[in-house]
Protein backbone atom coordinates (compact mmCIF):
# COMPACT_ATOMS: atom_id res chain seq x y z
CA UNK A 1 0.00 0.00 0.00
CA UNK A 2 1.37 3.36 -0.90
CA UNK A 3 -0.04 6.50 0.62
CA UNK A 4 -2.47 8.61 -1.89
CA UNK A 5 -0.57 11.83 -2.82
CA UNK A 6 -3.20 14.41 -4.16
CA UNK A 7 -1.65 16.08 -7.79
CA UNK A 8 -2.96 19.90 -7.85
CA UNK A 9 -5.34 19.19 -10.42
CA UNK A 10 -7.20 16.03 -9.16
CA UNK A 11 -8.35 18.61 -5.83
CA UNK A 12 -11.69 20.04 -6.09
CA UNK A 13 -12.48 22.78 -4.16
CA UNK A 14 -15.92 23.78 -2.31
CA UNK A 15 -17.55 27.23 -1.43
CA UNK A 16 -18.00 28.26 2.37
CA UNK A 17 -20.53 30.92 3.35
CA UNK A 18 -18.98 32.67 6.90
CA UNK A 19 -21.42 34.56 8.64
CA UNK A 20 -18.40 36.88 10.65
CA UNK A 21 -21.43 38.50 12.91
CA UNK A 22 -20.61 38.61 16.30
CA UNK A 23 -17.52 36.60 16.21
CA UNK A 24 -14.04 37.02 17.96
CA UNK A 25 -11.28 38.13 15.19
CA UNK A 26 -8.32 35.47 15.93
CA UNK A 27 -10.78 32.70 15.95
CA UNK A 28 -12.69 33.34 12.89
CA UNK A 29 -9.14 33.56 11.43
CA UNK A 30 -7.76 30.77 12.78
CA UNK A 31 -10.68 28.56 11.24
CA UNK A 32 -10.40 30.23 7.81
CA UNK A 33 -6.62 29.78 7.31
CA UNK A 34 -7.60 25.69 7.78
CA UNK A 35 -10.28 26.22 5.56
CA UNK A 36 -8.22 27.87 2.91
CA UNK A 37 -5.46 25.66 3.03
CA UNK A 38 -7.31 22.49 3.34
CA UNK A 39 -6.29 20.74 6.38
CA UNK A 40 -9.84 19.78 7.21
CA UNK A 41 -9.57 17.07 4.65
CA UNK A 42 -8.45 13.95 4.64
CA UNK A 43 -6.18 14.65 1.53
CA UNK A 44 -3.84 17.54 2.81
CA UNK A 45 -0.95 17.30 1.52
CA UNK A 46 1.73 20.35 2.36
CA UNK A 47 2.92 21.04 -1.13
CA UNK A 48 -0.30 20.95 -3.06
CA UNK A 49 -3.26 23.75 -2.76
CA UNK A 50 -6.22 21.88 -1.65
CA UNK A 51 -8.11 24.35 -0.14
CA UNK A 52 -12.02 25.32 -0.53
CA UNK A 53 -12.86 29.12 -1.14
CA UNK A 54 -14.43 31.04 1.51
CA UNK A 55 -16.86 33.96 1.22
CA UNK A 56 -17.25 36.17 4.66
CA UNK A 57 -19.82 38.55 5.20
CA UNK A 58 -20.73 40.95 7.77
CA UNK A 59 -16.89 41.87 8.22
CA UNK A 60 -17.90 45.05 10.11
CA UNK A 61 -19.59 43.16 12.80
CA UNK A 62 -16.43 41.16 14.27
CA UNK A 63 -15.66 42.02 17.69
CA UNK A 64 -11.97 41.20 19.51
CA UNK A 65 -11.66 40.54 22.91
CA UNK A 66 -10.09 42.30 25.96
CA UNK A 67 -8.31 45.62 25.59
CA UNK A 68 -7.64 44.83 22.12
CA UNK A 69 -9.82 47.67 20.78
CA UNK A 70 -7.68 50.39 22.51
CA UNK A 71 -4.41 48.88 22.13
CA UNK A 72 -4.20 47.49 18.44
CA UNK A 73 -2.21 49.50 15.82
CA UNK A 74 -2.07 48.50 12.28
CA UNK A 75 0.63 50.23 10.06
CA UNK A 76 1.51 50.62 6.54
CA UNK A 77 4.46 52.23 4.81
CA UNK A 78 4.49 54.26 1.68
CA UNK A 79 8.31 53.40 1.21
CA UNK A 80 9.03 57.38 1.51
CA UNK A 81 10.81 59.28 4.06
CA UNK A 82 8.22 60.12 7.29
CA UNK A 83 5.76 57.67 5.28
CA UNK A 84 4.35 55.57 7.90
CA UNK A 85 1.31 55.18 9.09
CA UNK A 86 -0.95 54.20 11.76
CA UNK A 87 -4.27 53.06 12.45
CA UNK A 88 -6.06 51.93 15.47
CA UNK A 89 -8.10 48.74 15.67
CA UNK A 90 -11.49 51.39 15.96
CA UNK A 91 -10.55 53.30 12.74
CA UNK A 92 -9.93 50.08 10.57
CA UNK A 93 -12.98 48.63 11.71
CA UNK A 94 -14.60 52.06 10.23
CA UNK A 95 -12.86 52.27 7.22
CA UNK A 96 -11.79 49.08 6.00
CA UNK A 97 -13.45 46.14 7.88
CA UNK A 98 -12.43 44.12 5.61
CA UNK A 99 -8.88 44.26 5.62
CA UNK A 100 -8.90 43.56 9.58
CA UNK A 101 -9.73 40.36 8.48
CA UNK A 102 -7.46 40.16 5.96
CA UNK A 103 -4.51 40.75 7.82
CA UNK A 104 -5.91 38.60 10.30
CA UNK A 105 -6.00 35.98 7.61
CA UNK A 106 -2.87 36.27 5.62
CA UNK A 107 -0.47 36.16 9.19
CA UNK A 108 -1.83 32.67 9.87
CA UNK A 109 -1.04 31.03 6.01
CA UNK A 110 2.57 30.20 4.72
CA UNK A 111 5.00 32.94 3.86
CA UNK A 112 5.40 31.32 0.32
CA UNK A 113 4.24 32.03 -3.19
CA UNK A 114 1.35 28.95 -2.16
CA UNK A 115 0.87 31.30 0.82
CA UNK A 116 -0.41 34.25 -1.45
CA UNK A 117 -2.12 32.22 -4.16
CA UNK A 118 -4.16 30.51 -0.98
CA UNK A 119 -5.04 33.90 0.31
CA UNK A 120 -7.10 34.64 -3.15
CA UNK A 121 -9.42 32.45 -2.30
CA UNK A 122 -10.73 34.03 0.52
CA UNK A 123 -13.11 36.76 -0.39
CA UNK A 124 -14.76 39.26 2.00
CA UNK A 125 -17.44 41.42 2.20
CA UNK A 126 -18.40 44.75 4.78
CA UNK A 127 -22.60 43.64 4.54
CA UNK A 128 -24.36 40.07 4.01
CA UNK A 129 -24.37 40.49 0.44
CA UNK A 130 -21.85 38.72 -1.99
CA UNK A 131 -21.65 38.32 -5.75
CA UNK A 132 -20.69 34.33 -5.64
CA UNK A 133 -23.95 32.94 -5.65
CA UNK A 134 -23.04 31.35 -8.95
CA UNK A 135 -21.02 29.23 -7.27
CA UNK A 136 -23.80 27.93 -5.17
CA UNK A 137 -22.06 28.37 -1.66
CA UNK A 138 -23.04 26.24 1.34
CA UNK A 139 -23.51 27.88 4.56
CA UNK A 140 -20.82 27.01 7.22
CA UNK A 141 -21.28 27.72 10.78
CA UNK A 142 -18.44 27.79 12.90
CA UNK A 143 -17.90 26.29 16.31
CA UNK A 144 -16.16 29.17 18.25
């Protein structure tokens, strides 16, 4: 018996429906990143993308826990002199609910190329609408 190594085309991938409503940041992103890289299935194999895709809505009604609120900072860098910026956990949460998440996201996947390709698979929205309904998404509630 030889153990069944998945090829990157033989993987098919399903559609998750998150509802991120009321739900602690780390732990929503701690499920995704499995979810994206496929480690809930029985074929995971390191090297190959097995992942599903996964659609979260209501991004601007995740919550964090503790002090976090006051003492987050997010910063980006416009790669000139006195360019940096930052942004409190309240003012990304305003603006760009979205990207919390993201960040969230993207610091719990591989620091790879496979890394980056996994993290276009996870697609976000601020409300509980979504343009993937095409793809017939299944619901998926999380246990958190």
């Amino acid at each position: 018996m030889s153990t069944y190594m998945p090829k990157p085309g033989e993987v098919t991938a399903n559609w998750h429906v998150v509802d991120a409503s009321g739900m602690v940041l780390g732990r929503l992103a701690s499920k995704v990143a499995l979810l994206l890289q496929g480690k809930h299935k029985a074929t995971y194999t390191p090297h190959v993308d097995g992942g599903d895709f996964v659609i979260i809505v209501n991004a601007q009604k995740i919550t964090v826990t503790g002090r976090k609120a006051e003492v987050i900072q997010y910063d980006t860098y416009s790669r000139h002199p006195g360019g940096r910026m930052t942004y409190s956990y309240r003012t990304m949460l305003e603006k760009h609910p979205e990207k919390l998440i993201e960040l969230a996201v993207r610091r719990m996947l591989p620091k790879s190329k496979m890394g980056r390709n996994i993290l276009s698979k996870l697609k976000i929205y601020r409300d509980d609408k979504h343009p993937h309904s095409a793809q017939q998404p299944k619901a998926l509630k999380l246990a958190i």
